[in-house]
C-alpha atoms as a PDB file:
ATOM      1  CA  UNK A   1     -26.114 -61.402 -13.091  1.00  0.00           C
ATOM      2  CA  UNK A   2     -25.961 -62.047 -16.426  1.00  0.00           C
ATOM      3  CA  UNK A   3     -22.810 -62.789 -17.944  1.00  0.00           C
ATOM      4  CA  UNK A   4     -22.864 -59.829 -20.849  1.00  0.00           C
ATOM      5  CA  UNK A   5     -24.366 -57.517 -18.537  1.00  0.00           C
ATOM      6  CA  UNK A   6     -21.349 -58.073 -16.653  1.00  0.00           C
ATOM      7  CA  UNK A   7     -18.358 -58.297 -18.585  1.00  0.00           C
ATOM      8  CA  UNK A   8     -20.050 -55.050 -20.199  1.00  0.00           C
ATOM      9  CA  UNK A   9     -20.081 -53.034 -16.474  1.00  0.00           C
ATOM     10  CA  UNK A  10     -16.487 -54.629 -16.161  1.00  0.00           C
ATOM     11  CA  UNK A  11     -15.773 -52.709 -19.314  1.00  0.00           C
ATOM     12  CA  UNK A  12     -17.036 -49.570 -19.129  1.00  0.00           C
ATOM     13  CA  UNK A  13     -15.411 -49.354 -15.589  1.00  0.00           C
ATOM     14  CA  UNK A  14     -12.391 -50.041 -16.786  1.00  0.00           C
ATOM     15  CA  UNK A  15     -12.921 -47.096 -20.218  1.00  0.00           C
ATOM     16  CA  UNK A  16     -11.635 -44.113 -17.378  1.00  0.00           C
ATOM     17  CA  UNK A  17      -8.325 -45.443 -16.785  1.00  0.00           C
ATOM     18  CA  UNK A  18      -8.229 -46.498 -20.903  1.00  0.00           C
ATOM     19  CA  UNK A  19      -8.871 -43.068 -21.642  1.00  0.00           C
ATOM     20  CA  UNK A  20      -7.054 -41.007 -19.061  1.00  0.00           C
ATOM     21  CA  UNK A  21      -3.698 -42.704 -18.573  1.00  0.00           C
ATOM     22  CA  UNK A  22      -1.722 -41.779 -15.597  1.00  0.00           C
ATOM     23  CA  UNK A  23       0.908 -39.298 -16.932  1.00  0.00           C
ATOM     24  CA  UNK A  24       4.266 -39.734 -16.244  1.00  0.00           C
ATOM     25  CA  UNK A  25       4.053 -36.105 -14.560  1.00  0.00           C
ATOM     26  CA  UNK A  26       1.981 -37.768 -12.028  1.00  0.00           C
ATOM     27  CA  UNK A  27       3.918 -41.254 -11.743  1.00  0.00           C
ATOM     28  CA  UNK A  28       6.744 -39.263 -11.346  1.00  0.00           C
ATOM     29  CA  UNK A  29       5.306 -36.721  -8.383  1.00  0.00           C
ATOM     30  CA  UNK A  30       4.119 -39.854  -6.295  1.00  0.00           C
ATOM     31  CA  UNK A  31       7.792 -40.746  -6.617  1.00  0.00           C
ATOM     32  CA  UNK A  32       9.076 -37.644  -5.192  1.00  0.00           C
ATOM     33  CA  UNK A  33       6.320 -37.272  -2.483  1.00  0.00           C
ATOM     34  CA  UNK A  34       7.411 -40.814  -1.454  1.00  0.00           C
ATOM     35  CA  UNK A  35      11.120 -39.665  -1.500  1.00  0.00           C
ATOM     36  CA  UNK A  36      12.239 -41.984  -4.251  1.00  0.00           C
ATOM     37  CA  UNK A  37      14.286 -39.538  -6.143  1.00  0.00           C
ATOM     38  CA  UNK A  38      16.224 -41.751  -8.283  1.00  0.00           C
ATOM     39  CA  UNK A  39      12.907 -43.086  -9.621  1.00  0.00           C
ATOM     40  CA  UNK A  40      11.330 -39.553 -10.108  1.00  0.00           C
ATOM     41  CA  UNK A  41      14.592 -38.412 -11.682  1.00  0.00           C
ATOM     42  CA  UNK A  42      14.651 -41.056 -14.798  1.00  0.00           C
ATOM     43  CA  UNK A  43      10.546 -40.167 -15.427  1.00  0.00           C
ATOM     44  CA  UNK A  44      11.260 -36.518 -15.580  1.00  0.00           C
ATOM     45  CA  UNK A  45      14.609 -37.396 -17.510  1.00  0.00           C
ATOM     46  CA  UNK A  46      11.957 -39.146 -20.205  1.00  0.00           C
ATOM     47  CA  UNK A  47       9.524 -36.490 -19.885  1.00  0.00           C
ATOM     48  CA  UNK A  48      11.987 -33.960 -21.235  1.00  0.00           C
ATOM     49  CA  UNK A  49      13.461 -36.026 -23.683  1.00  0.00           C
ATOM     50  CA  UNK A  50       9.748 -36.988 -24.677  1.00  0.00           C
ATOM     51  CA  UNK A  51       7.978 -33.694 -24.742  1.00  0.00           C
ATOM     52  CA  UNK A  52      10.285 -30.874 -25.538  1.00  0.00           C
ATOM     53  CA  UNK A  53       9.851 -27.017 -24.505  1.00  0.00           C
ATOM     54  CA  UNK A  54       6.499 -28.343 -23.420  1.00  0.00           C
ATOM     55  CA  UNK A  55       4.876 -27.292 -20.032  1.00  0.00           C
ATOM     56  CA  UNK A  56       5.596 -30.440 -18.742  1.00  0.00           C
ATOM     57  CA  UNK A  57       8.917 -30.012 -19.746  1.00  0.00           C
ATOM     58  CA  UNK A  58       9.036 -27.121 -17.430  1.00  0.00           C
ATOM     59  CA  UNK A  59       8.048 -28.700 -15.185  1.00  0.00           C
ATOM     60  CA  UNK A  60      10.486 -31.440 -15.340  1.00  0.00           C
ATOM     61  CA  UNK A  61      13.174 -29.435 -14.702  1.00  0.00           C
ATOM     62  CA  UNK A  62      11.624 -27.449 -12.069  1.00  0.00           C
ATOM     63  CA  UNK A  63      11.334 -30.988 -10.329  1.00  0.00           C
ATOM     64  CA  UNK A  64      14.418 -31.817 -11.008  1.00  0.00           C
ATOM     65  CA  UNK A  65      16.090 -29.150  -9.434  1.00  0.00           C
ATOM     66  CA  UNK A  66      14.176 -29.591  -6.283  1.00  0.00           C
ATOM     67  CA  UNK A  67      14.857 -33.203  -5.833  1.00  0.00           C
ATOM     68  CA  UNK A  68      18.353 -32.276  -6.339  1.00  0.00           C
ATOM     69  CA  UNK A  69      18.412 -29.915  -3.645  1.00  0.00           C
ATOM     70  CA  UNK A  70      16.684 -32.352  -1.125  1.00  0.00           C
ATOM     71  CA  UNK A  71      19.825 -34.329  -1.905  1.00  0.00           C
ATOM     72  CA  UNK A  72      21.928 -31.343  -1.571  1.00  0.00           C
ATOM     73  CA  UNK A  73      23.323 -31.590  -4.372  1.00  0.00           C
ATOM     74  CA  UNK A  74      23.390 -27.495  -5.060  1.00  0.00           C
ATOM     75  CA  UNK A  75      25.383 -27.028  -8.050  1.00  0.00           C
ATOM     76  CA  UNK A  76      23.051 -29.568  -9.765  1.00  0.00           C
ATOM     77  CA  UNK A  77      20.084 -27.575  -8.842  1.00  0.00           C
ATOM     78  CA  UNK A  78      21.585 -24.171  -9.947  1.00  0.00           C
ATOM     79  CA  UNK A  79      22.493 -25.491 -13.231  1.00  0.00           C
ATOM     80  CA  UNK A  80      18.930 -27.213 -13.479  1.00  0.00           C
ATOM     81  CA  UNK A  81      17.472 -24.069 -12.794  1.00  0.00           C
ATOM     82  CA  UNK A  82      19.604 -22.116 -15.164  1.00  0.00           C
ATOM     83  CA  UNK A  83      18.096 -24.143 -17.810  1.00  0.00           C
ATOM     84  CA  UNK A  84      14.468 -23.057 -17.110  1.00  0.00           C
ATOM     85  CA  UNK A  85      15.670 -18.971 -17.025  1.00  0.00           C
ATOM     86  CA  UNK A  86      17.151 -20.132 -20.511  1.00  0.00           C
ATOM     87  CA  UNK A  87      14.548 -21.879 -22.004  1.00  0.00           C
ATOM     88  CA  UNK A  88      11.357 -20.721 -20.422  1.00  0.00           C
ATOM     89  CA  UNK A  89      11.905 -17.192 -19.889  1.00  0.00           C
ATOM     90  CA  UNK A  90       8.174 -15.712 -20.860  1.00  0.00           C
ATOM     91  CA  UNK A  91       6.866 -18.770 -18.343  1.00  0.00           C
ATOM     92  CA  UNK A  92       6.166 -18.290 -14.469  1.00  0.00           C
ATOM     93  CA  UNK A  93       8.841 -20.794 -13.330  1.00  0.00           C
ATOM     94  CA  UNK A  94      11.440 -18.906 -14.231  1.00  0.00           C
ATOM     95  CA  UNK A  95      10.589 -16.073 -11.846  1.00  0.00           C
ATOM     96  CA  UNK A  96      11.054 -18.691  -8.946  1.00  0.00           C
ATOM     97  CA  UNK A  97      13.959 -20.147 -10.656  1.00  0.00           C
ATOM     98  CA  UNK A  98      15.961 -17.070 -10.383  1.00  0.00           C
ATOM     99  CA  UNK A  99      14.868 -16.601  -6.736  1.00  0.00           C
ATOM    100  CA  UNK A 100      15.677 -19.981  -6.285  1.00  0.00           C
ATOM    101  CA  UNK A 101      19.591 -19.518  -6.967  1.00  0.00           C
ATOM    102  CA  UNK A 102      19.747 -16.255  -5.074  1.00  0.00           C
ATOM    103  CA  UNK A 103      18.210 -18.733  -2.172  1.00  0.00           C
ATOM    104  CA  UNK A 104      20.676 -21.874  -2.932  1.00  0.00           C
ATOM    105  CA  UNK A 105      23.973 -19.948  -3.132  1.00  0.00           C
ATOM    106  CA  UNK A 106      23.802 -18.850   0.392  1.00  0.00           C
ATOM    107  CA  UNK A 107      23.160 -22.171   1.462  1.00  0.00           C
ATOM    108  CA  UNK A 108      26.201 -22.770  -0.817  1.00  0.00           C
ATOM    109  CA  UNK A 109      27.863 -20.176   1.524  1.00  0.00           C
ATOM    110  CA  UNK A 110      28.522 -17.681  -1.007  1.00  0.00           C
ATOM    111  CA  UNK A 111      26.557 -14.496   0.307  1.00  0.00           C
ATOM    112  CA  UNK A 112      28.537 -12.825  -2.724  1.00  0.00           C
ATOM    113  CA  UNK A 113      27.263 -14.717  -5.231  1.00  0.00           C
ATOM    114  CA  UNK A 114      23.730 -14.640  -3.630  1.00  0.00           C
ATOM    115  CA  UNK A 115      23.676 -11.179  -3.306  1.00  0.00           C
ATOM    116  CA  UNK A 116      24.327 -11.104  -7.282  1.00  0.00           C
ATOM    117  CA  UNK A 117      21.711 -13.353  -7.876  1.00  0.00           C
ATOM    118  CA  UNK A 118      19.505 -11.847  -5.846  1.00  0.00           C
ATOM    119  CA  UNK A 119      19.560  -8.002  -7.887  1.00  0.00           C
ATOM    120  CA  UNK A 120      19.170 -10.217 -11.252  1.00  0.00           C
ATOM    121  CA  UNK A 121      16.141 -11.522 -10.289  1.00  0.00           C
ATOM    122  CA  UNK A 122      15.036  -7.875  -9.014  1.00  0.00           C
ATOM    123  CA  UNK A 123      16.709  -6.606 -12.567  1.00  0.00           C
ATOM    124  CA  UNK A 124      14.274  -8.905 -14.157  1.00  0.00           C
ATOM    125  CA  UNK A 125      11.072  -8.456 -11.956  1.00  0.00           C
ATOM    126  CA  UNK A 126      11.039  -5.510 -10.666  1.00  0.00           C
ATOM    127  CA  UNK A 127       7.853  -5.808  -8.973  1.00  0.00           C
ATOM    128  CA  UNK A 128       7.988  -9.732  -8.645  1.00  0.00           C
ATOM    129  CA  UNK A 129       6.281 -11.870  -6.101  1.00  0.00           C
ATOM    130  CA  UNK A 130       9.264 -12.382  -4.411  1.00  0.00           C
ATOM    131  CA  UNK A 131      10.370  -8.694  -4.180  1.00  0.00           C
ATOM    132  CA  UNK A 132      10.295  -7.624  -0.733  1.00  0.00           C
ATOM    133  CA  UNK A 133      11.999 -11.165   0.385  1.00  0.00           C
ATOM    134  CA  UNK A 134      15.049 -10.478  -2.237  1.00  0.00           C
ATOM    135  CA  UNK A 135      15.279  -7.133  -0.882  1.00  0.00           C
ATOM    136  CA  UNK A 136      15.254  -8.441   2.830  1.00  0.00           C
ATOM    137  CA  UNK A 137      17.759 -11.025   1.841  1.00  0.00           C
ATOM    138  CA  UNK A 138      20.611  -8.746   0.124  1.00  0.00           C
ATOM    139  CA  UNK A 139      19.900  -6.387   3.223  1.00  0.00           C
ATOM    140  CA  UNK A 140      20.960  -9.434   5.402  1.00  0.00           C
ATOM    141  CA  UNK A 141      24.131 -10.455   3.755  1.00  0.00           C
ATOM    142  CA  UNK A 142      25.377  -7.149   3.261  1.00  0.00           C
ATOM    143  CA  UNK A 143      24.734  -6.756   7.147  1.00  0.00           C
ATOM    144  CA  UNK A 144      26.467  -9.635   8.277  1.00  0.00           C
ATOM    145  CA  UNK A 145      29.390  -8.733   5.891  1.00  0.00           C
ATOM    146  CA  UNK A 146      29.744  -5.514   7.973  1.00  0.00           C
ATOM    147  CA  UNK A 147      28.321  -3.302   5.198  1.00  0.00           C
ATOM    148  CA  UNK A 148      25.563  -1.746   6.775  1.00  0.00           C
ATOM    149  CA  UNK A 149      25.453   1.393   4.424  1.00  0.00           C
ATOM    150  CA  UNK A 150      24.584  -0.680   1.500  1.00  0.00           C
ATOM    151  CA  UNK A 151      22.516  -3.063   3.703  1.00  0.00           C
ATOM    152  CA  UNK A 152      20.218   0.006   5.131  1.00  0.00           C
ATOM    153  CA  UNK A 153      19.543   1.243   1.607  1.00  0.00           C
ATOM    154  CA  UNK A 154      18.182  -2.306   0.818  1.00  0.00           C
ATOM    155  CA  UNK A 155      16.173  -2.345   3.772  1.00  0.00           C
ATOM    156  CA  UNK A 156      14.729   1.116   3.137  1.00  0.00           C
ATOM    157  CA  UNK A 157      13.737  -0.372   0.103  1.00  0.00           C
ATOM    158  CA  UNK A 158      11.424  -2.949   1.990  1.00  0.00           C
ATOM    159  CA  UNK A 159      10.119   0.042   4.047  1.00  0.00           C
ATOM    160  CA  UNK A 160       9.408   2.022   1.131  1.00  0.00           C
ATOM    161  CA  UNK A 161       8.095  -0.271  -1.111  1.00  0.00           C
ATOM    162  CA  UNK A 162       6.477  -3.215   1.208  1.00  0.00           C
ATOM    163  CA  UNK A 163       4.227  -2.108   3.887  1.00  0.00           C
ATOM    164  CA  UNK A 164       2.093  -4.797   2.692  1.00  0.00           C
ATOM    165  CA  UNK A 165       4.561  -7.071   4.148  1.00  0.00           C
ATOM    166  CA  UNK A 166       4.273  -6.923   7.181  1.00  0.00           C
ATOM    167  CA  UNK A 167       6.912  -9.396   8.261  1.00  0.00           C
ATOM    168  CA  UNK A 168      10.013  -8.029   5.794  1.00  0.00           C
ATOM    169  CA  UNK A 169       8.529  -4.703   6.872  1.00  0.00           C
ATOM    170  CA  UNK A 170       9.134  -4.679  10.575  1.00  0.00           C
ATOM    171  CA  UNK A 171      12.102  -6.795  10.694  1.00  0.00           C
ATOM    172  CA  UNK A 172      13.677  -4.217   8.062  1.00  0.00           C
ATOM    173  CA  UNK A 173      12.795  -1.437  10.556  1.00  0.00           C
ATOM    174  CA  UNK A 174      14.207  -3.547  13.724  1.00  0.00           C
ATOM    175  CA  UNK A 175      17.411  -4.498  11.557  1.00  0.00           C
ATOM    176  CA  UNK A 176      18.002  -0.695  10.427  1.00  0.00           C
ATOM    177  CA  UNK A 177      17.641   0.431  14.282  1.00  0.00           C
ATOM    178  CA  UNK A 178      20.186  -1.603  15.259  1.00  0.00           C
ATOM    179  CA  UNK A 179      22.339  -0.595  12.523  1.00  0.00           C
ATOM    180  CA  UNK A 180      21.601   2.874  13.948  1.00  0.00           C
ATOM    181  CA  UNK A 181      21.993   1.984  17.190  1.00  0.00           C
ATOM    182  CA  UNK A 182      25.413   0.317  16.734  1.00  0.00           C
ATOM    183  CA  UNK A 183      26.421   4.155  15.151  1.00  0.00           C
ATOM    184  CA  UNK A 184      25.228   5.738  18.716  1.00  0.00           C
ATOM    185  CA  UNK A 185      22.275   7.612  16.210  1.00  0.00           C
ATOM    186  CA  UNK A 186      20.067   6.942  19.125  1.00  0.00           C
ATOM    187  CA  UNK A 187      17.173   9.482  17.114  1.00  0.00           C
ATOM    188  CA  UNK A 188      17.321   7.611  13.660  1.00  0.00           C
ATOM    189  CA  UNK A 189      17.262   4.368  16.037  1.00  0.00           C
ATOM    190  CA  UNK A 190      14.250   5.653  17.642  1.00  0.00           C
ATOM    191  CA  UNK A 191      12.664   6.848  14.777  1.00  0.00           C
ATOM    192  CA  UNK A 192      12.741   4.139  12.618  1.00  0.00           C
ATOM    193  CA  UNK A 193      12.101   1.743  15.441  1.00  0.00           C
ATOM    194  CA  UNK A 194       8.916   3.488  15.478  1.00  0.00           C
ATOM    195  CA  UNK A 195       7.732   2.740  11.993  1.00  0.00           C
ATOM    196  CA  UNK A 196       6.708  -0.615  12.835  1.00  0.00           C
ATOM    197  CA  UNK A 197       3.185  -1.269  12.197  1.00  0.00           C
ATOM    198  CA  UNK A 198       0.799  -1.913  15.677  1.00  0.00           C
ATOM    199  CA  UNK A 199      -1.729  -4.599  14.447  1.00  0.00           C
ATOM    200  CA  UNK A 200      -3.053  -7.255  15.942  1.00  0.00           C
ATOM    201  CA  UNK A 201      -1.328  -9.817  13.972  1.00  0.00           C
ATOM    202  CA  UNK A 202       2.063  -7.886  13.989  1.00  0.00           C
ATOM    203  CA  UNK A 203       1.980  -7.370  17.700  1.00  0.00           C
ATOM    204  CA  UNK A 204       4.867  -9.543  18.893  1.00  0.00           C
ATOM    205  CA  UNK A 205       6.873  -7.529  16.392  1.00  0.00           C
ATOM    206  CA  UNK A 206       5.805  -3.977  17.665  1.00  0.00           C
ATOM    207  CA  UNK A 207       6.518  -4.926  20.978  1.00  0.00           C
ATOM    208  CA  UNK A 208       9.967  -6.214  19.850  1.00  0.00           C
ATOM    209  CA  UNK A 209      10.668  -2.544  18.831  1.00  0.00           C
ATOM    210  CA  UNK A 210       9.209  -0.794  21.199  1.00  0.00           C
ATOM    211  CA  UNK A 211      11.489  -2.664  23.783  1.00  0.00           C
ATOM    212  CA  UNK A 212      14.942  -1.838  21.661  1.00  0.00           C
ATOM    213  CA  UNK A 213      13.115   1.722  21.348  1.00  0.00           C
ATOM    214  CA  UNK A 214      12.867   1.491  24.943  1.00  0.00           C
ATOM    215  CA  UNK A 215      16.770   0.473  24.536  1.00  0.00           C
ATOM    216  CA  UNK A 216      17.569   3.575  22.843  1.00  0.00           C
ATOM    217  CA  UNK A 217      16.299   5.546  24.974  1.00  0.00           C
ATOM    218  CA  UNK A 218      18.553   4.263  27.642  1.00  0.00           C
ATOM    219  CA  UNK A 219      21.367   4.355  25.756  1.00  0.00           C
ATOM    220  CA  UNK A 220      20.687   8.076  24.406  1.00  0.00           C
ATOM    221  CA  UNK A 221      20.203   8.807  28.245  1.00  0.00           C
ATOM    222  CA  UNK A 222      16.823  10.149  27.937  1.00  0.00           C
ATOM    223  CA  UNK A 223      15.759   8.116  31.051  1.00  0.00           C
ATOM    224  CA  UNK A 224      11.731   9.480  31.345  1.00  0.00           C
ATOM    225  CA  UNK A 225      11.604   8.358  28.012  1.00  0.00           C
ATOM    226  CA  UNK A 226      13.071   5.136  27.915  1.00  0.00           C
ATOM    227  CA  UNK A 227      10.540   4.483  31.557  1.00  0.00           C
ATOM    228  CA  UNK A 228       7.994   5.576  29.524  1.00  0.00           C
ATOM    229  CA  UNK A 229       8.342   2.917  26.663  1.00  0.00           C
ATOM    230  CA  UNK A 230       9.470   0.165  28.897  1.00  0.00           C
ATOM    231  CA  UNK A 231       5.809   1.044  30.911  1.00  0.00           C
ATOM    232  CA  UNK A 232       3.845   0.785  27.681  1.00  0.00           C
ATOM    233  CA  UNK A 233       4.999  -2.424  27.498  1.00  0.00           C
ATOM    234  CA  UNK A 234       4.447  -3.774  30.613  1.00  0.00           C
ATOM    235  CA  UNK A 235       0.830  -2.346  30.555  1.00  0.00           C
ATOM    236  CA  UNK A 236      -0.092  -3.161  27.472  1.00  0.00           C
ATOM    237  CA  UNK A 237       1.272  -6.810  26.542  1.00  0.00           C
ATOM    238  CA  UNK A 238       2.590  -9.761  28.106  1.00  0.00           C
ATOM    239  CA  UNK A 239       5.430 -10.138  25.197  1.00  0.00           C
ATOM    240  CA  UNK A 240       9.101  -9.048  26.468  1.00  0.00           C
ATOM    241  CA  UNK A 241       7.672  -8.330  30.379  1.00  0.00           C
ATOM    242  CA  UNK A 242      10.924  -9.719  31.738  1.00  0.00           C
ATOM    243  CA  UNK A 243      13.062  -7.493  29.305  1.00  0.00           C
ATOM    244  CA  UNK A 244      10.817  -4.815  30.345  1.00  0.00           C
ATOM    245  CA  UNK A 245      11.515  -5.133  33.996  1.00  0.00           C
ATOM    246  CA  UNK A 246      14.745  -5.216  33.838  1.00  0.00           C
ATOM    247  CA  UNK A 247      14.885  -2.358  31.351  1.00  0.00           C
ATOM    248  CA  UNK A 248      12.341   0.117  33.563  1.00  0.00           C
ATOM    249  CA  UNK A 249      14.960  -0.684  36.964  1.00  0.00           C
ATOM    250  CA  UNK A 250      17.496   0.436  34.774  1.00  0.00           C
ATOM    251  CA  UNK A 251      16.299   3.861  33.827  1.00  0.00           C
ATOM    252  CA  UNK A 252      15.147   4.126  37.171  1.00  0.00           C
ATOM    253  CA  UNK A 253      18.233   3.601  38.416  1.00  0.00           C
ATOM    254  CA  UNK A 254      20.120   5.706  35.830  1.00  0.00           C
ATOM    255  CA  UNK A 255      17.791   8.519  36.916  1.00  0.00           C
ATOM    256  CA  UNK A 256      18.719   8.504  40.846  1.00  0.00           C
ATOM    257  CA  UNK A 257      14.899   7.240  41.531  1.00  0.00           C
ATOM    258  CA  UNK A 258      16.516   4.381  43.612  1.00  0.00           C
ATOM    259  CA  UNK A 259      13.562   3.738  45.382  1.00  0.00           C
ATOM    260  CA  UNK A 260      11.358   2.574  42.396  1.00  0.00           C
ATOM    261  CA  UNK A 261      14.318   1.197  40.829  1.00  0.00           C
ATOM    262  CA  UNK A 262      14.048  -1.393  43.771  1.00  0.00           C
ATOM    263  CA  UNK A 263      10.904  -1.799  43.402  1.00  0.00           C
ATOM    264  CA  UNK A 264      10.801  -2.912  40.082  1.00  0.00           C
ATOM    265  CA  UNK A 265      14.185  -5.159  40.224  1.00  0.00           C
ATOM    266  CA  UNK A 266      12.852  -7.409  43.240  1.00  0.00           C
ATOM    267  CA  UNK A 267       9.723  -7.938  41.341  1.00  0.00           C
ATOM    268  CA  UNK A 268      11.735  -9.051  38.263  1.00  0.00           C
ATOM    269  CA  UNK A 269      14.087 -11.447  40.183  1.00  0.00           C
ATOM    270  CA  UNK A 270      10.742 -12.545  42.096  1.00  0.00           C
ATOM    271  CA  UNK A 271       8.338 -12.898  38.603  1.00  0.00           C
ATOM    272  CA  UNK A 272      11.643 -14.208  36.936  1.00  0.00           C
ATOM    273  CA  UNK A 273      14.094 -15.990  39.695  1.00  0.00           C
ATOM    274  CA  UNK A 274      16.095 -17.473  36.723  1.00  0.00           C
ATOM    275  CA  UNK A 275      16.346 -14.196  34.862  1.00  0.00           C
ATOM    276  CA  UNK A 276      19.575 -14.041  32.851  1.00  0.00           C
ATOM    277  CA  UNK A 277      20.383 -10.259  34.497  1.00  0.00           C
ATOM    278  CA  UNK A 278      20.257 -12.034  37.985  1.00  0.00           C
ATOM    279  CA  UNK A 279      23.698 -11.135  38.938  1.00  0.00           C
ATOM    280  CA  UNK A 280      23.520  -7.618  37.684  1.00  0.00           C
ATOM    281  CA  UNK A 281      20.043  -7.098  39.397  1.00  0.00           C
ATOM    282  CA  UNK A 282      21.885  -8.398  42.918  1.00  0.00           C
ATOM    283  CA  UNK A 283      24.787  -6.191  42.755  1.00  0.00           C
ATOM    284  CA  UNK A 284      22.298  -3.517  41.435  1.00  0.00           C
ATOM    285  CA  UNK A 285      20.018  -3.777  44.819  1.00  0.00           C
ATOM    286  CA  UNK A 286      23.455  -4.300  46.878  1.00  0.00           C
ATOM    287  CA  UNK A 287      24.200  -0.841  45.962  1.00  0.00           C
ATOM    288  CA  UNK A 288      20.777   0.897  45.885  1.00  0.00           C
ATOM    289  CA  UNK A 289      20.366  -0.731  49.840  1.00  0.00           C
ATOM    290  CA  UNK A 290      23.593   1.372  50.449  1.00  0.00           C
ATOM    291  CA  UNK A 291      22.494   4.211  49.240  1.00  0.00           C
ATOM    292  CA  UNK A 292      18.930   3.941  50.666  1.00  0.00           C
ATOM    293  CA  UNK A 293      20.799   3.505  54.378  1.00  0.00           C
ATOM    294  CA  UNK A 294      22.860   6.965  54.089  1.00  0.00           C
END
């Protein structure tokens, strides 16, 4: 070849990488990806110091507060994410940075200060992408705090407002029924229960209420009911058949039908020999084979 010609095609495959630089965005991202925070940290440092209230600065410190939560250090990242909500307000990042601290202070273990952080960022976007998750997550701390009147009004939020989300949806109604269920107001257990959406993709989680419906039932000690529910499921889905079993010899047994009771608890303990009601299914048949013999 000759030797121009060369040098020339040497050149001109060289003019890309002349021309288009890697940026120190990118330098710094192959950092993080490879888990060399300390590297990525003093790029995005200079990128900030280099291009001010710039996108990339934005992104800087969005960067920066993740790699300081992979390295757990939490306070950093809340006060790196502050910054964005302060400076970059009208931008999209802030939206997830004010999730983001709502998220990072109950990892902190401060469901208080979560829960706060939480209803700013629903104060702020009040129909924000991450709307039905903050909802579901104040509904969760105030719940395991023991407040379940304010928690239920957070979840009826998620019912009222999400049915789109299927997943905050039905775990709202499951959470609210046992709230309800816990105050022996077996109905608004049942009802609620029963809001869950039957899809094919949300089946798992329609069966999961039907069974505590089934539950309900039991404990409200509407017995043909609670057989009922507990024989949906065991016709219509393989999810829960165990907890189904065990929950249909129950409310047969409840009812005086001792007969089918034993039926249906020997066919447990034989389709589940490990069950984790074994003992009360043995002393359950112990007594039904006494009665049976009178």
């Amino acid at each position: 070849m000759n030797k121009k010609i060369f040098i020339l095609s040497v050149f001109l495959a060289a003019i890309p990488f002349l021309i288009f630089p890697e940026s120190p965005l990118d330098q710094a991202k192959k950092y993080y990806e490879m888990k060399r925070y300390d590297h990525a940290l003093k790029l995005y440092k200079k990128v900030k110091n280099t291009y001010p209230d710039s996108d990339w600065d934005v992104m800087a410190h969005v960067m920066t507060a993740r790699i300081y939560e992979h390295q757990r250090k939490f306070d950093s990242a809340v006060g790196e994410y502050k910054k964005v909500i302060k400076k970059f307000s009208d931008k999209p990042q802030a939206e997830e940075a004010f999730f983001a601290i709502g998220r990072l202070r109950t990892v902190m273990g401060d469901p208080s200060k979560s829960v706060k952080a939480y209803q700013a960022y629903l104060k702020v976007y009040t129909n924000g992408v991450y709307g039905a998750m903050a909802l579901f997550n104040i509904a969760n701390l105030l719940k395991e705090k023991g407040k379940h009147r304010q928690a239920l009004e957070y979840y009826g939020e998620v019912l009222k407002k999400h049915a789109n989300e299927p997943w905050f949806y039905s775990w709202s109604a499951i959470y609210s029924g046992h709230i309800y269920s816990h105050r022996k107001d077996y109905d608004k257990a049942i009802e609620i229960y029963s809001r869950v959406i039957r899809t094919d993709s949300n089946k798992f989680l329609y069966n999961l209420a039907t069974l505590h419906r089934g539950q309900a039932y039991l404990d409200k000690k509407d017995y043909n009911a609670a057989k009922a529910v507990f024989q949906s499921i065991l016709k219509e889905s393989s999810d829960f058949s165990e907890e189904a079993l065990y929950g249909l010899g129950k409310a047969n047994y409840m009812s005086g039908d001792y007969e089918m009771s034993k039926e249906v608890l020997e066919t447990l303990v034989q389709m589940f020999p490990s069950t984790v009601w074994k003992k009360d299914v043995e002393m359950r048949l112990k007594k039904i084979n006494k009665k049976l013999k009178k």
